[in-house]
C-alpha atoms as a PDB file:
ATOM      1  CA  UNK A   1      95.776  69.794 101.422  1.00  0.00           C
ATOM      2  CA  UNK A   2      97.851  72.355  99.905  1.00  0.00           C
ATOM      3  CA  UNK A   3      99.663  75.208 101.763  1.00  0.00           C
ATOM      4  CA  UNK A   4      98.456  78.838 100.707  1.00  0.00           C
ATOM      5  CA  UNK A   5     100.391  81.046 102.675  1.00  0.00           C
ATOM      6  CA  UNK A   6     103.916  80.828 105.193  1.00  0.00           C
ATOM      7  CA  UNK A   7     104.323  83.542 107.207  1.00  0.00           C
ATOM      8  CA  UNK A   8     107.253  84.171 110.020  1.00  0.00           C
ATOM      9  CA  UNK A   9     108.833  86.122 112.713  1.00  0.00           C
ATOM     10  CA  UNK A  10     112.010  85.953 114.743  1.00  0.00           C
ATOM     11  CA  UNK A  11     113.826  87.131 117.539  1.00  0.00           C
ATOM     12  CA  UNK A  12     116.817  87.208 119.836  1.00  0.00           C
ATOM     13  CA  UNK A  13     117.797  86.895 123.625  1.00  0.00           C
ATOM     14  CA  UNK A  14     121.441  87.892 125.202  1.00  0.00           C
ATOM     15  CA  UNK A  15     122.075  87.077 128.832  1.00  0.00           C
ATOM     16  CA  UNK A  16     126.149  87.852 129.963  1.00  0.00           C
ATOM     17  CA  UNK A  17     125.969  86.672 133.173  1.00  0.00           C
ATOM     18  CA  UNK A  18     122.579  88.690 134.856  1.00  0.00           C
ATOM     19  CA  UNK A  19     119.557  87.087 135.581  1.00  0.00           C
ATOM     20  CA  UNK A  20     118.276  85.552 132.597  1.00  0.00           C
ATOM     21  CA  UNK A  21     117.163  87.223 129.357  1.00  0.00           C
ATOM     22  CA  UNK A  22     113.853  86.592 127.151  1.00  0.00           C
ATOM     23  CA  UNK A  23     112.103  88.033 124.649  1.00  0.00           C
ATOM     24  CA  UNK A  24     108.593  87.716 122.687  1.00  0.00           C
ATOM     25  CA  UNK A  25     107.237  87.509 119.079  1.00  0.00           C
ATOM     26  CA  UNK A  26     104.064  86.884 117.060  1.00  0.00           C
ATOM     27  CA  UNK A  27     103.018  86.074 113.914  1.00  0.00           C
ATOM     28  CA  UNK A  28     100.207  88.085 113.056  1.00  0.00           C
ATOM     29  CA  UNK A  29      98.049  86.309 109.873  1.00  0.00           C
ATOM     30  CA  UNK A  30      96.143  88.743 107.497  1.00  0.00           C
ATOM     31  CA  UNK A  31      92.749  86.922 108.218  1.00  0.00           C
ATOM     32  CA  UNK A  32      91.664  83.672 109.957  1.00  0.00           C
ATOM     33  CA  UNK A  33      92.953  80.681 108.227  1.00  0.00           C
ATOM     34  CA  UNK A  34      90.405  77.367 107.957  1.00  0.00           C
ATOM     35  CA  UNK A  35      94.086  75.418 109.223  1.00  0.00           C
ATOM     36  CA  UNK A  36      97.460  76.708 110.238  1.00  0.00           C
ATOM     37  CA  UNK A  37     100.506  74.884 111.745  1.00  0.00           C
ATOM     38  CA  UNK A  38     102.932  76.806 113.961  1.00  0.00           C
ATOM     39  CA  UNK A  39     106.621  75.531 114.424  1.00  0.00           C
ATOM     40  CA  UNK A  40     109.038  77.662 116.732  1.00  0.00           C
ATOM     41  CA  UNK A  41     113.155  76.504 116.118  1.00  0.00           C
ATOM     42  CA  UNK A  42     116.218  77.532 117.672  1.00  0.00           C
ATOM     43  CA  UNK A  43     118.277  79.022 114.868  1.00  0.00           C
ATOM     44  CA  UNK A  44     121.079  80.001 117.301  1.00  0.00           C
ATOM     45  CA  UNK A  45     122.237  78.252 120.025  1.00  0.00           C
ATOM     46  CA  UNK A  46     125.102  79.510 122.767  1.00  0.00           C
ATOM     47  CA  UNK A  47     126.308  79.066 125.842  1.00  0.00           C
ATOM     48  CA  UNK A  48     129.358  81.247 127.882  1.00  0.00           C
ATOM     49  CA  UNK A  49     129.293  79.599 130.701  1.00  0.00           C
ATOM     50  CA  UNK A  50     127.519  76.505 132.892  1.00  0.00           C
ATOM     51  CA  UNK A  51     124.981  76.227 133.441  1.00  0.00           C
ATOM     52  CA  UNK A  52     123.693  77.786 131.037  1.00  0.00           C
ATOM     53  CA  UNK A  53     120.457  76.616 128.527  1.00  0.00           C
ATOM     54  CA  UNK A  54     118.436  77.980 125.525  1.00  0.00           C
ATOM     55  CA  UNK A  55     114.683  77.655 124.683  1.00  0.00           C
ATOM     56  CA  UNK A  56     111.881  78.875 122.488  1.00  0.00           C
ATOM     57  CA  UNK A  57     108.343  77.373 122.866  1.00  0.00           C
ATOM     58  CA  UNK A  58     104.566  78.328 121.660  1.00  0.00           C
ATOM     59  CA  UNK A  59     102.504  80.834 124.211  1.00  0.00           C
ATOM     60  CA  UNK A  60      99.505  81.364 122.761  1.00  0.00           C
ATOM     61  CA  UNK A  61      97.129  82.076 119.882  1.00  0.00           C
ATOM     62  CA  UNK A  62      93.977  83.591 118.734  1.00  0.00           C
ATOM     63  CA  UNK A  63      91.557  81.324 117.040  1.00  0.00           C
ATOM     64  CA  UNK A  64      88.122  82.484 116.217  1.00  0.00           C
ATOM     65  CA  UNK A  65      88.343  85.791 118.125  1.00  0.00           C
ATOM     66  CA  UNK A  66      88.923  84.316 120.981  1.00  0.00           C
ATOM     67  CA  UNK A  67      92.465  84.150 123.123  1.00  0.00           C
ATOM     68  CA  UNK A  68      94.039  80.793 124.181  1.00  0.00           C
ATOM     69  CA  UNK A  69      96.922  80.592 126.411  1.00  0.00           C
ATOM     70  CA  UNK A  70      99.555  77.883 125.405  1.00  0.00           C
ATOM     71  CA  UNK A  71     101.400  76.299 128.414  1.00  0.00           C
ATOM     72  CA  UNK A  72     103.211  73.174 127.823  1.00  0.00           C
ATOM     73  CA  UNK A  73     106.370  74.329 126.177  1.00  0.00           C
ATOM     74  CA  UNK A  74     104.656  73.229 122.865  1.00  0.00           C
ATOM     75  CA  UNK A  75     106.735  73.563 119.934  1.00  0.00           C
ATOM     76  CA  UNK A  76     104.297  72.558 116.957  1.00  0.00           C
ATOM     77  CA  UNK A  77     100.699  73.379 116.808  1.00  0.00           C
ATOM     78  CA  UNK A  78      97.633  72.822 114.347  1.00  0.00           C
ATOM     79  CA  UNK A  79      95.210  75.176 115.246  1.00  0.00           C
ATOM     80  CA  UNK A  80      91.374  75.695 112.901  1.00  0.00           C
ATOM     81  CA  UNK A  81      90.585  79.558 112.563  1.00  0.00           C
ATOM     82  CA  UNK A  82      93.520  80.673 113.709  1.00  0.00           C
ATOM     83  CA  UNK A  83      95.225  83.787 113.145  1.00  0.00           C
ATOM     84  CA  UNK A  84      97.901  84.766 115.483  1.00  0.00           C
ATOM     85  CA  UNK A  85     100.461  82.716 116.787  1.00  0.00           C
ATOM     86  CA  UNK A  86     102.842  84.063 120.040  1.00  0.00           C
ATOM     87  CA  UNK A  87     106.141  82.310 121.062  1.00  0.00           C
ATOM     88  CA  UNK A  88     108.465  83.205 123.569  1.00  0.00           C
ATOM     89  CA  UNK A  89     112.624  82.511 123.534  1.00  0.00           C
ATOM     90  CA  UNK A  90     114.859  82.503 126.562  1.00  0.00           C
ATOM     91  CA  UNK A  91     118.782  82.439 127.532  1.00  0.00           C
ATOM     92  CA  UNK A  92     121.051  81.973 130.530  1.00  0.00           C
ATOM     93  CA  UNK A  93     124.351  82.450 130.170  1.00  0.00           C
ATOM     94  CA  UNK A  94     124.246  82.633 126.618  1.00  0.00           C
ATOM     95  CA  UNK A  95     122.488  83.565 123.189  1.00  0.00           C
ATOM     96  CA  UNK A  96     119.476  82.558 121.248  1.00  0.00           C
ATOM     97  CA  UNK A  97     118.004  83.448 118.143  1.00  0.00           C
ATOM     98  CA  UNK A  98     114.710  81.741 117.515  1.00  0.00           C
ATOM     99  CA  UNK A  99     111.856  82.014 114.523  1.00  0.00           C
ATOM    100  CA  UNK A 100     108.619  80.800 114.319  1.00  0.00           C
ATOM    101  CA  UNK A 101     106.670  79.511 110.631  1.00  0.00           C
ATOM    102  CA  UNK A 102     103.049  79.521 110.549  1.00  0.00           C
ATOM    103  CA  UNK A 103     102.412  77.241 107.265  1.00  0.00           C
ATOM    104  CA  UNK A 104      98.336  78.023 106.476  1.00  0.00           C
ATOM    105  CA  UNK A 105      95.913  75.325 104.603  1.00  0.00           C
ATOM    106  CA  UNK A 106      93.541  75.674 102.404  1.00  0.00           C
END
């Protein structure tokens, strides 16, 4: 199976010291595609005081039409018919920049 098409977002969180930061992203595709894998990654990682963490994580997609919510703090999925991916990134204490890939199969 070869890949036809990578497409990609990214975004940033700050938090100095408040409650928390987060922000959100998607990765719109141009059509539904028969097979596409989302990855999310922490490009940036950093921390200004304890405790303080960093994560990104899968929240969703459309497949088909049709919405699904995505709730297990998934990091890679493989979705058929799928053509937006959402993701979500968030900081305490410290900063985070995050992207996610969509790689799409033919």
């Amino acid at each position: 199976m070869a890949i036809q098409e990578i497409w990609c977002n990214s975004g940033w969180a700050y938090d100095d010291g408040s409650d928390g930061y987060s922000f959100s992203g998607a990765v719109n595709l141009p059509h539904e595609m028969p097979f596409a894998v989302a990855q999310v990654t922490l490009t940036r990682s950093a921390y200004f005081d304890t405790p303080g963490w960093n994560q990104v994580y899968i929240t969703g997609f459309t497949a088909g039409g049709n919405p699904v919510p995505v709730t297990d703090g998934s990091v890679v999925l493989g979705i058929n018919n799928a053509d937006r991916f959402t993701f979500e990134g968030d900081t305490l204490e410290g900063a985070i920049t995050a992207a996610m890939t969509v790689f799409c199969f033919e």
